[in-house]
Protein backbone atom coordinates (compact mmCIF):
# COMPACT_ATOMS: atom_id res chain seq x y z
CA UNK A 1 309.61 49.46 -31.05
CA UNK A 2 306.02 48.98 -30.22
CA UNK A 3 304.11 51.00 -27.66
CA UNK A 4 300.95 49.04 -27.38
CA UNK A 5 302.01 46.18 -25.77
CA UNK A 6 305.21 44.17 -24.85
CA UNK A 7 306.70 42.06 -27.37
CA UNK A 8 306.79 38.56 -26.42
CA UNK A 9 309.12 35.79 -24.89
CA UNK A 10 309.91 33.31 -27.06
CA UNK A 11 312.06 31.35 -24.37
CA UNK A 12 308.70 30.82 -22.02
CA UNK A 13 306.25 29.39 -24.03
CA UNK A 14 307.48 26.80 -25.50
CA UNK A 15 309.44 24.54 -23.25
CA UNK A 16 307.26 24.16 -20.14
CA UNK A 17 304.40 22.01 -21.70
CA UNK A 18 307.54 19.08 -22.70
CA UNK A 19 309.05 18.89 -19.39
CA UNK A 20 305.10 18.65 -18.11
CA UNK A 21 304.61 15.84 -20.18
CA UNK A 22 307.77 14.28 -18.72
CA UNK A 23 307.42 14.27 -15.24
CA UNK A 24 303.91 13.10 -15.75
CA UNK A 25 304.79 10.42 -17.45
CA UNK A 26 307.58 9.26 -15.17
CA UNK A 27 305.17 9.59 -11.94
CA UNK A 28 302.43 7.24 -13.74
CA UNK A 29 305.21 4.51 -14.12
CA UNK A 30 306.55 4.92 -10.58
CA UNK A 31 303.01 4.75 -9.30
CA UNK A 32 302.32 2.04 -11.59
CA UNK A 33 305.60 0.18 -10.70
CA UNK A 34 304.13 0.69 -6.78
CA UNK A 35 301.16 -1.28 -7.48
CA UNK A 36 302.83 -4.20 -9.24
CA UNK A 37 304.78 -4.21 -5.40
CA UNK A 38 301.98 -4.23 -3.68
CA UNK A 39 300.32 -6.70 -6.08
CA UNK A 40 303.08 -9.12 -6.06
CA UNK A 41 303.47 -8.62 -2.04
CA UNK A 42 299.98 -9.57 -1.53
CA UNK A 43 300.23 -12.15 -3.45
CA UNK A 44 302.85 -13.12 -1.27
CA UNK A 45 301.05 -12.85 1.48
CA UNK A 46 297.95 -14.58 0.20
CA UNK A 47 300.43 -17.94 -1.06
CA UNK A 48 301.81 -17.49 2.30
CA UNK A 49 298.80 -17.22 4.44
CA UNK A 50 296.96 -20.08 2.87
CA UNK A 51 299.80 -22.57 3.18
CA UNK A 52 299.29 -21.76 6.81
CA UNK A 53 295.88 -22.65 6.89
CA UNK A 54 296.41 -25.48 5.31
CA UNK A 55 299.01 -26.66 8.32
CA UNK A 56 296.92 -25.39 10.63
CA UNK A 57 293.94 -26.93 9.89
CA UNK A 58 295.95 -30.31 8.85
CA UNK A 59 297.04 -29.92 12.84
CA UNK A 60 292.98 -28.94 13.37
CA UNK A 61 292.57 -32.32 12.00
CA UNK A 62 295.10 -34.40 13.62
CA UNK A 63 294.17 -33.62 17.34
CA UNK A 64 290.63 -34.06 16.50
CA UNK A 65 291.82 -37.82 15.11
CA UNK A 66 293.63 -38.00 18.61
CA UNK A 67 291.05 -36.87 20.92
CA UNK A 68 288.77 -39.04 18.92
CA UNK A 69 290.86 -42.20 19.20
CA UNK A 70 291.83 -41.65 22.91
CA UNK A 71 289.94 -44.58 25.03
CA UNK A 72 290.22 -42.75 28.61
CA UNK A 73 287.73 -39.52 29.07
CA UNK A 74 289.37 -35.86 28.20
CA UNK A 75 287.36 -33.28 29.66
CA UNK A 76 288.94 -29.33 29.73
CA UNK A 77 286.98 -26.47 32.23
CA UNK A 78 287.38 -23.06 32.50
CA UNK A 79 288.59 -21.64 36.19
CA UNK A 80 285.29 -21.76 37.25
CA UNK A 81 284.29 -25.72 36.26
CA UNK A 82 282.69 -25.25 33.59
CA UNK A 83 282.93 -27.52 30.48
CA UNK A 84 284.86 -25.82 27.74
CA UNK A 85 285.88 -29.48 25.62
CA UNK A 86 285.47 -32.89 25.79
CA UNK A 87 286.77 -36.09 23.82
CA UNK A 88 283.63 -38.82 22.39
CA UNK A 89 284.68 -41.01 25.28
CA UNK A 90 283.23 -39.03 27.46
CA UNK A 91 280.71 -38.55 25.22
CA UNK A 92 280.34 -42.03 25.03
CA UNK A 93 279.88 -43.04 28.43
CA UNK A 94 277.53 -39.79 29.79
CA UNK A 95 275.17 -40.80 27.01
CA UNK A 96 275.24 -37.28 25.63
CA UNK A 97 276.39 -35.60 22.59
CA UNK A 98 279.80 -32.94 23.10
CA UNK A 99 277.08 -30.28 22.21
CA UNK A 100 275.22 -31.00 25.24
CA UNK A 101 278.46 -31.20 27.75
CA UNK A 102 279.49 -28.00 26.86
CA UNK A 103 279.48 -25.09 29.07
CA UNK A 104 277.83 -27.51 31.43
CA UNK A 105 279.46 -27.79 35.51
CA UNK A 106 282.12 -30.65 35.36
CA UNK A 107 280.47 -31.94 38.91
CA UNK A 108 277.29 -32.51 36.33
CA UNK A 109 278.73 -35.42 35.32
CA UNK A 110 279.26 -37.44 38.97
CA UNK A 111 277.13 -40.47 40.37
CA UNK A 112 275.45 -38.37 43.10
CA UNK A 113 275.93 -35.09 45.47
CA UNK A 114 278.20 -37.44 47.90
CA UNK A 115 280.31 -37.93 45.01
CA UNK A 116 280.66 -33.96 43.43
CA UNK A 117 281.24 -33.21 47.43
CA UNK A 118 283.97 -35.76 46.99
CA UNK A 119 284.92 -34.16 43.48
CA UNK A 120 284.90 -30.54 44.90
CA UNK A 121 286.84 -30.79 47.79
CA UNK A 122 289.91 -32.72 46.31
CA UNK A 123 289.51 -30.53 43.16
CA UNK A 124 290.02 -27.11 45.09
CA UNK A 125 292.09 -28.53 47.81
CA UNK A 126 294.85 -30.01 45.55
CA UNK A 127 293.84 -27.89 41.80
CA UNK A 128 297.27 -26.29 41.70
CA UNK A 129 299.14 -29.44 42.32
CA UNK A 130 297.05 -31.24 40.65
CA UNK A 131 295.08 -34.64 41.34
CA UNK A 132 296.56 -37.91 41.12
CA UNK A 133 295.09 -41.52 40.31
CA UNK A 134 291.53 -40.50 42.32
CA UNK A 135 288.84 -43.07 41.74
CA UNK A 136 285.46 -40.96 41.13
CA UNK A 137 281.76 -42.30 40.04
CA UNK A 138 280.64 -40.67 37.18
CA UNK A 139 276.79 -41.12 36.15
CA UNK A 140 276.62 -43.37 33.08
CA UNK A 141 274.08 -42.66 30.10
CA UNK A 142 271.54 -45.34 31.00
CA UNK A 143 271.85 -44.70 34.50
CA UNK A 144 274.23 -46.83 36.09
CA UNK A 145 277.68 -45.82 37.92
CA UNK A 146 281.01 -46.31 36.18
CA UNK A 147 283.99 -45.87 38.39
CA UNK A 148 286.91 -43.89 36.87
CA UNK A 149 290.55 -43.37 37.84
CA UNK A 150 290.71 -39.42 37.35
CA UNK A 151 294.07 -37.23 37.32
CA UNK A 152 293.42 -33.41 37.31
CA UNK A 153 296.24 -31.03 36.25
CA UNK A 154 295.76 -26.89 36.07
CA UNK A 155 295.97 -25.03 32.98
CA UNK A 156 298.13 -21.91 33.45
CA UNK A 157 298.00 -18.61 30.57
CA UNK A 158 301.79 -17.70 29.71
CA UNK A 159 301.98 -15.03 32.28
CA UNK A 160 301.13 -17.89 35.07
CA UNK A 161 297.67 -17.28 35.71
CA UNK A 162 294.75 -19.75 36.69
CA UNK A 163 292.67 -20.68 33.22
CA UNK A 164 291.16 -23.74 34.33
CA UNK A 165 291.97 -27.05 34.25
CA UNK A 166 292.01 -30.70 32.19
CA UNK A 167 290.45 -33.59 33.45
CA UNK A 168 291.49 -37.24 32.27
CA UNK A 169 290.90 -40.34 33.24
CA UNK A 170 290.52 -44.46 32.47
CA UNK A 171 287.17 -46.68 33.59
CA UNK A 172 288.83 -48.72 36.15
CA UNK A 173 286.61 -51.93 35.14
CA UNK A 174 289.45 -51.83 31.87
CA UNK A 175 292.08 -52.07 34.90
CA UNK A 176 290.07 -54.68 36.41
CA UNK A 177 289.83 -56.83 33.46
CA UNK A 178 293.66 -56.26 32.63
CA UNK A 179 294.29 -57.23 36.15
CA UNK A 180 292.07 -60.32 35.98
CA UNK A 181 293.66 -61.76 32.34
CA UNK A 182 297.28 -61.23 34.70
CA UNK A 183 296.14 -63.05 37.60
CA UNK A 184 294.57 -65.93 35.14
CA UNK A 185 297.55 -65.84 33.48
CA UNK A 186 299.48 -65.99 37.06
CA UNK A 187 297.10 -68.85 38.15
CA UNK A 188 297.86 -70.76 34.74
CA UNK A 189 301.66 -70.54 35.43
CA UNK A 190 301.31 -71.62 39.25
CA UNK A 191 299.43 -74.37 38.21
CA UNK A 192 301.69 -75.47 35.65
CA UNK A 193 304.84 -74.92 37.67
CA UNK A 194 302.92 -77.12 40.65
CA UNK A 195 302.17 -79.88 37.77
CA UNK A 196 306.13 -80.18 36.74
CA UNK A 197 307.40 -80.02 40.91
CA UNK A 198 304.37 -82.98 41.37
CA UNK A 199 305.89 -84.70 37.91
CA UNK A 200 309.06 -84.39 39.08
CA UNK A 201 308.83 -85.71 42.55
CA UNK A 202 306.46 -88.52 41.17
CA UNK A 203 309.26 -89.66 38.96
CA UNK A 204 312.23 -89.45 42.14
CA UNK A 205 308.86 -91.63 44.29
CA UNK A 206 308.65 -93.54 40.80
CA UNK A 207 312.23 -94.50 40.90
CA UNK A 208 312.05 -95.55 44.48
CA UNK A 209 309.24 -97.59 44.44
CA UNK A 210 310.52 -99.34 41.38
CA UNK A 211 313.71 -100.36 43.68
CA UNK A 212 312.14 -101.33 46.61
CA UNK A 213 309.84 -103.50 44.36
CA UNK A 214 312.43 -105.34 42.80
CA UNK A 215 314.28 -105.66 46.28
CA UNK A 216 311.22 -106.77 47.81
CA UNK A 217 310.32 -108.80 44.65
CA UNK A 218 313.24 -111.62 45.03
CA UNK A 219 312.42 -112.74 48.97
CA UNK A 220 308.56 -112.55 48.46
CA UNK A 221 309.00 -115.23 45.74
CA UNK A 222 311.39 -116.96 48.12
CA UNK A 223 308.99 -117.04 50.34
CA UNK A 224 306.27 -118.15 48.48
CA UNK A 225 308.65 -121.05 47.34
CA UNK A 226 309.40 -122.23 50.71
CA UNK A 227 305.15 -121.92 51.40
CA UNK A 228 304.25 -124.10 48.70
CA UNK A 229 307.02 -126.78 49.40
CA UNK A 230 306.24 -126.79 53.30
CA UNK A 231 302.49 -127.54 52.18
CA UNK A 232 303.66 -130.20 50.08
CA UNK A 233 305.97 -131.85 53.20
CA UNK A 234 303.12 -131.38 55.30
CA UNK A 235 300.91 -133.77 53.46
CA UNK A 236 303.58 -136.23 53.35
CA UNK A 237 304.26 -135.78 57.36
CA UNK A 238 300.61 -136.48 58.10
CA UNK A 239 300.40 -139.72 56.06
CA UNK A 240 303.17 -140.52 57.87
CA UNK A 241 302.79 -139.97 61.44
CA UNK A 242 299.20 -141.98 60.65
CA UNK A 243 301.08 -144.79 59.19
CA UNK A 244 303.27 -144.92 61.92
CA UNK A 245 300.47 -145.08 64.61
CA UNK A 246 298.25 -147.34 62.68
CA UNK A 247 301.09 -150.23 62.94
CA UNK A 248 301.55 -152.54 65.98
CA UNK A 249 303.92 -150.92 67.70
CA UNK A 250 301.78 -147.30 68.09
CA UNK A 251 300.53 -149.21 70.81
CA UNK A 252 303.11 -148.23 72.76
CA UNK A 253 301.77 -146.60 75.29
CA UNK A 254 304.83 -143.47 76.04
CA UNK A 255 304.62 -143.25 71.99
CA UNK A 256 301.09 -142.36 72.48
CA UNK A 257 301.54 -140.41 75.35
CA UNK A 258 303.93 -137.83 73.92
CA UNK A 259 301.70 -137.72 70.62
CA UNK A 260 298.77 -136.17 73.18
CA UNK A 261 301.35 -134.36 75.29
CA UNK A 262 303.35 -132.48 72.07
CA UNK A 263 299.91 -132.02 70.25
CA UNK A 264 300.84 -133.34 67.44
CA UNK A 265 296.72 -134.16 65.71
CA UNK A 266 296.18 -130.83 66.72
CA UNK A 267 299.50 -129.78 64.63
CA UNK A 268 298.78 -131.64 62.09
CA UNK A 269 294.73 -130.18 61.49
CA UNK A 270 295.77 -126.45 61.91
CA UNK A 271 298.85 -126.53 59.74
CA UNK A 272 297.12 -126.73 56.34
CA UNK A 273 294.87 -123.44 57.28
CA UNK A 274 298.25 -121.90 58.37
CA UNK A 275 300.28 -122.89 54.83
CA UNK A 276 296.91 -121.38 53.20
CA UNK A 277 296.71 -118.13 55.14
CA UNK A 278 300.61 -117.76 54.26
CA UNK A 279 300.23 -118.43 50.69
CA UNK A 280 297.02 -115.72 50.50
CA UNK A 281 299.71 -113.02 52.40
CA UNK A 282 302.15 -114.15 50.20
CA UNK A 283 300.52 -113.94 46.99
CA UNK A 284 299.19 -110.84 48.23
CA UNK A 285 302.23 -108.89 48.74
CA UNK A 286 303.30 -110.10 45.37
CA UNK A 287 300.40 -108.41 43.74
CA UNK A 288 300.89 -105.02 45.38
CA UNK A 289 304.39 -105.23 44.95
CA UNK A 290 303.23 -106.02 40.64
CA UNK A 291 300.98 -103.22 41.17
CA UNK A 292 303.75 -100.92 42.82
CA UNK A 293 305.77 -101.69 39.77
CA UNK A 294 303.30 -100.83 36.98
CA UNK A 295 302.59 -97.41 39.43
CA UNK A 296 306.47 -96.68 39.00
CA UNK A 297 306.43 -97.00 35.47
CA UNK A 298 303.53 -94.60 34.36
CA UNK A 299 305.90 -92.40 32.68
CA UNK A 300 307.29 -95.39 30.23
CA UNK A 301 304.74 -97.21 29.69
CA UNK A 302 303.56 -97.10 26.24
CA UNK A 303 299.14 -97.02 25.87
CA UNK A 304 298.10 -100.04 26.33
CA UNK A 305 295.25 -102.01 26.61
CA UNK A 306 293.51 -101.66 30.48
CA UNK A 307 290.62 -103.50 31.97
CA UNK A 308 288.81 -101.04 34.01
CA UNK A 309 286.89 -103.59 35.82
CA UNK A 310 290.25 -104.82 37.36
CA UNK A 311 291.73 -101.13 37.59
CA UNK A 312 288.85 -100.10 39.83
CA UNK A 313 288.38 -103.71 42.22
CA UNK A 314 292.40 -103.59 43.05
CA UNK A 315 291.89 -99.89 43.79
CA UNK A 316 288.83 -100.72 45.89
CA UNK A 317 290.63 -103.22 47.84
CA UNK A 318 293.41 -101.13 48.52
CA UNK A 319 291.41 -98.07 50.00
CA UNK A 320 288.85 -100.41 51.54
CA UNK A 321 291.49 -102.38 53.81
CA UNK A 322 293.63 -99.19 54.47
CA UNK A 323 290.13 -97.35 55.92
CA UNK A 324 290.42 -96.30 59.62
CA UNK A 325 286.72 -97.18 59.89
CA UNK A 326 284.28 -99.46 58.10
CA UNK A 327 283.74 -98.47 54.21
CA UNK A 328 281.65 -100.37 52.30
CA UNK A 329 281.94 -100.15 48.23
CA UNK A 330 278.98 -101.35 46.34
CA UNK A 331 280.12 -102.05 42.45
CA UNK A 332 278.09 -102.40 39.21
CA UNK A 333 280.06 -102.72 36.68
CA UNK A 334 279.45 -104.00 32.98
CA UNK A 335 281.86 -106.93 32.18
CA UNK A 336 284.75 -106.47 30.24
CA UNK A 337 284.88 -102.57 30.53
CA UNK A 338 288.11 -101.77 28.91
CA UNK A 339 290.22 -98.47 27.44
CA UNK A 340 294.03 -97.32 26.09
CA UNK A 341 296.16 -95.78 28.27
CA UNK A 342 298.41 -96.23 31.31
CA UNK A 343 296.86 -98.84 34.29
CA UNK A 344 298.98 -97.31 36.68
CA UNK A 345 297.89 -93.34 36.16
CA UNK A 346 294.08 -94.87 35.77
CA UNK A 347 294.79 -96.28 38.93
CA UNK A 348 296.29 -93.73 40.77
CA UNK A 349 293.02 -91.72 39.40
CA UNK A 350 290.39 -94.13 40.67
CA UNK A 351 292.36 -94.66 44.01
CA UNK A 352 292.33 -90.90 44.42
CA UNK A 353 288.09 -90.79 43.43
CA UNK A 354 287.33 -93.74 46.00
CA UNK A 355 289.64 -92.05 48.87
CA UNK A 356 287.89 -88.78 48.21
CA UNK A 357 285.30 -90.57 48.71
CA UNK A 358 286.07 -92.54 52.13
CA UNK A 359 287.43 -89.37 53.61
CA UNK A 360 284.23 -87.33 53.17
CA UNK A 361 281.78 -90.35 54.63
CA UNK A 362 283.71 -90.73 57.53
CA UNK A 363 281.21 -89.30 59.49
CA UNK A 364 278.82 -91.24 57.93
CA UNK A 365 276.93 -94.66 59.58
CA UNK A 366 277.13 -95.76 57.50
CA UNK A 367 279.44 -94.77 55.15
CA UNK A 368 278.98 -96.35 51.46
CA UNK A 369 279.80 -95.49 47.90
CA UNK A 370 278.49 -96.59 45.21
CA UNK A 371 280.13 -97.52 41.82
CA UNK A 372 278.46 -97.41 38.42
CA UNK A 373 279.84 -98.44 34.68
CA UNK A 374 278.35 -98.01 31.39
CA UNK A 375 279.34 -97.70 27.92
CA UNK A 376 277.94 -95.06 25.32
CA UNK A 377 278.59 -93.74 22.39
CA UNK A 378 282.22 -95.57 22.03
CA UNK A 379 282.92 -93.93 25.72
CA UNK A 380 283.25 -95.71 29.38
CA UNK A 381 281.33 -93.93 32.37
CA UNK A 382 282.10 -94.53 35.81
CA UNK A 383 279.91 -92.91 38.88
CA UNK A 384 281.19 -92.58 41.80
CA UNK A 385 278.59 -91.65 44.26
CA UNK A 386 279.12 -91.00 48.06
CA UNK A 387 276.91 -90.86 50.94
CA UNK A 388 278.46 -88.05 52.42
CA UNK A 389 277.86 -83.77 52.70
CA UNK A 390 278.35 -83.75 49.47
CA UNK A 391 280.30 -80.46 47.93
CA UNK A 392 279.56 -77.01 48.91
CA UNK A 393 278.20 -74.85 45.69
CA UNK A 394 281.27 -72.16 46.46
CA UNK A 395 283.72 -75.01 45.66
CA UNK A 396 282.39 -76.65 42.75
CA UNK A 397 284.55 -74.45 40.07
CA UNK A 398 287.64 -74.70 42.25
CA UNK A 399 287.94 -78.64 42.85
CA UNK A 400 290.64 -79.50 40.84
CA UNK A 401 292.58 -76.00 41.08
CA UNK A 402 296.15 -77.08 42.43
CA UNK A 403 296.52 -76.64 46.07
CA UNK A 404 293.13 -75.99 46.84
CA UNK A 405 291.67 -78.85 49.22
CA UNK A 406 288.92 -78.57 51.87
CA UNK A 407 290.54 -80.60 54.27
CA UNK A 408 291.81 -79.13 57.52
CA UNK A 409 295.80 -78.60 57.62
CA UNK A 410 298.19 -80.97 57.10
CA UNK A 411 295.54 -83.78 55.97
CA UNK A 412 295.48 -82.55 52.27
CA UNK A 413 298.13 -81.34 49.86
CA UNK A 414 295.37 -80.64 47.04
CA UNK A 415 296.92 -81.82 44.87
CA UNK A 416 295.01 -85.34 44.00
CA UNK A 417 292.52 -83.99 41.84
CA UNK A 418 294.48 -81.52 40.16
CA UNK A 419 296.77 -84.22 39.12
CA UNK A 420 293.94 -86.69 38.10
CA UNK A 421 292.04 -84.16 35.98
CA UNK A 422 295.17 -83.90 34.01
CA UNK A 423 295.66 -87.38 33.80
CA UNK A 424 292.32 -88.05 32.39
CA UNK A 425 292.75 -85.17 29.69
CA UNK A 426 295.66 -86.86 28.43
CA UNK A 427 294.12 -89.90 28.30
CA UNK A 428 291.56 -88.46 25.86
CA UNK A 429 288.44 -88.30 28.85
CA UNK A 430 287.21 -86.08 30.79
CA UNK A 431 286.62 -85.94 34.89
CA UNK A 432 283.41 -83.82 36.07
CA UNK A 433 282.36 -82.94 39.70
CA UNK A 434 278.91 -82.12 40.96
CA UNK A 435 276.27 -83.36 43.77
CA UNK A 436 273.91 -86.43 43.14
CA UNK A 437 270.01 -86.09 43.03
CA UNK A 438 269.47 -88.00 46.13
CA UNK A 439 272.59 -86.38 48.30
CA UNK A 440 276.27 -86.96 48.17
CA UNK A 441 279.28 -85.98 45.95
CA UNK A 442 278.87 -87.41 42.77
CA UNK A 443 282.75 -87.98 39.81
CA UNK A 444 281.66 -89.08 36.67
CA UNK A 445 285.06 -90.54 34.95
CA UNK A 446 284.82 -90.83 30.89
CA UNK A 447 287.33 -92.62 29.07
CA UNK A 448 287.02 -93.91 25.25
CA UNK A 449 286.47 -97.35 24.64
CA UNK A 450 289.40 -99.61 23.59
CA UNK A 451 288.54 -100.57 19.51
CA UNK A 452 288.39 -104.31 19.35
């Protein structure tokens, strides 16, 4: 055995730099096997975090496309009124980019101090329960005022606390115009509805006055019969009675005597102006009655040829000797003035012009109208030109509304023009209103011309 030293261990030296080698070998792959978690974890994340994005700023982009689109005015404050965001209608009507409107005092944007007084008071006295359908006056870009309709609701954090609030609202002049298209629209169907309750009573007054025609019809003619035999009879009695007193015996003096006593020359001179005067009435009555009956038809008839010369003289002598006081109706007419359509709705028309017409010179002395026909451009024109007031500019665009008359109560249904505007549009012509150069109302009827 050696004494300089001690002998060595096989058993340590050569195992411990293998199992070294081992574990470092394993800890490098573990570590290694860590990172490709990580790795594929934040990739992951990354895939994850970007498809997010992507919805949020898709949703970024969808309620900018709302607020862009929105007509009424989006504005949002902070709790102390200041501008935080606003919508481009807003922008729109302050004349100012959203730039400019932020961080700007919401009472910035009202008409004048009366109105932010207005704005501030409501604001704070109802903010938490927020403001209704409140119309406001907001300053316009070029200046002028634009009113609003304004609701005001607070906007609360999640734990319930004051933020700030948002501000919308509509220009009421879009609510005025949607309110004025429903009351045309209401106007249109009143006025229709009053045309078809006129139609239909006109066709119950048609039906009537198409029976008592006829009925009246048969004795008129009877009468007129009986007329024109009497005046025949009446010649023979008067040659006669002077046959009879031109013989020898007339010289009886009692004959003679109860000749002057009964009257009978007298008789016998007045009797042929009586039989005339009777025949006038009768024929008369017969032409009204032939009038009456073409009136009652005006729904049947089929267009036919009318003379308006002889359309506008009957009506003339109808209103002229119905007139509670003297009306005088001066006529220039071209001859043979003639058109298609109905004669008794032209009629009923021209009756309804020249009434108009009496009724508003009644306080006139004297009271005239004037009638004047012409022809141009294959149309008929007929003036009708009064003496009187004339028509007051505030009524001009109403005349021939339905119901709308200027006459006291109870002495107009309004109705007449209405009714005779319509006629004349279906007839193809049109019926203006307006006030002549020299004073007076002045209808100008236009009908086309009947083709020869």
């Amino acid at each position: 055995m050696s004494t300089t030293g001690r002998p060595a261990d096989p058993g340590l030296d050569s195992p411990l730099p293998a199992a070294t080698e081992q574990l470092g070998e394993q800890a490098w792959i573990e570590v290694i096997q860590k990172m490709d978690e990580v790795y594929n974890d934040l990739l992951q994340y990354e895939v994850a975090l970007e498809e997010k994005n992507a919805a949020l700023e898709e949703s970024h982009q969808f309620i900018e496309s709302v607020l862009a689109s929105m007509s009424d005015i989006l504005i949002v404050c902070d709790r102390n009124g200041n501008i935080e965001e606003v919508n481009p209608s807003l922008s729109h009507i302050a004349g100012k980019t959203i730039e400019e409107l932020q961080h700007k005092p919401v009472f910035d944007l009202f008409a004048d101090d009366v109105e932010r007084a207005k704005a501030r008071e409501i604001f704070a006295r109802f903010g938490r329960e927020g403001v209704h359908d409140c119309e406001f006056f907001l300053r316009a870009g070029d200046g002028s005022t634009v009113p609003v309709s304004m609701n005001c609701t607070p906007r609360l954090s999640q734990t319930g606390k004051l933020m700030g609030m948002v501000v919308t609202g509509r220009p009421v002049g879009e609510l005025r115009r949607a309110y004025s298209a429903l009351r045309q629209a209401h106007d249109d169907l009143k006025r229709t509805q009053g045309q078809l309750l006129h139609a239909e009573k006109m066709v119950s007054l048609g039906r009537l006055v198409a029976g008592v025609a006829h009925e009246l019809n048969n004795p008129i003619s009877f009468v007129l019969g009986n007329v024109l035999s009497l005046q025949r009879y009446a010649g023979r009695l008067d040659a006669y009675l002077n046959a009879v007193h031109a013989s020898p015996a007339a010289a009886d003096a009692g004959l003679q005597a109860m000749r002057d006593e009964l009257r009978i020359d007298r008789i016998v001179a007045d009797m042929p102006q009586l039989i005339d005067g009777m025949i006038e009435g009768a024929e008369r009555t017969r032409d009204i009655v032939d009038a009456l009956k073409r009136f009652s038809a005006v729904d049947k008839m089929q267009p036919e040829q009318v003379s308006l010369n002889e359309v506008v003289e009957r009506s003339m002598r109808w209103v002229v000797q119905s007139a509670a006081s003297k009306f005088a109706v001066d006529l220039d007419l071209p001859a043979d003035l003639r058109c298609s359509g109905s004669s008794g709705q032209l009629q009923q028309v021209v009756m309804n012009l020249i009434q108009n017409a009496c009724d508003a010179t009644a306080n006139q002395s004297p009271a005239t109208l004037k009638i004047v026909g012409s022809r141009a451009d294959g149309m008929a024109f007929l003036h009708f030109i009064d003496n009187g007031p004339g028509i007051a500019a505030e009524y001009l665009g109403r005349l021939f509304e339905p119901f709308f008359t200027t006459k006291p109560v109870g002495q107009g249904t309004g109705l007449g023009l209405s009714i005779s505007y319509g006629i004349v549009e279906r007839h193809g012509g049109r019926l203006t209103a307006g006030n002549a150069p020299d004073g007076g109302a002045e209808f100008v009827l236009s009908l086309p011309l009947e083709s020869h």
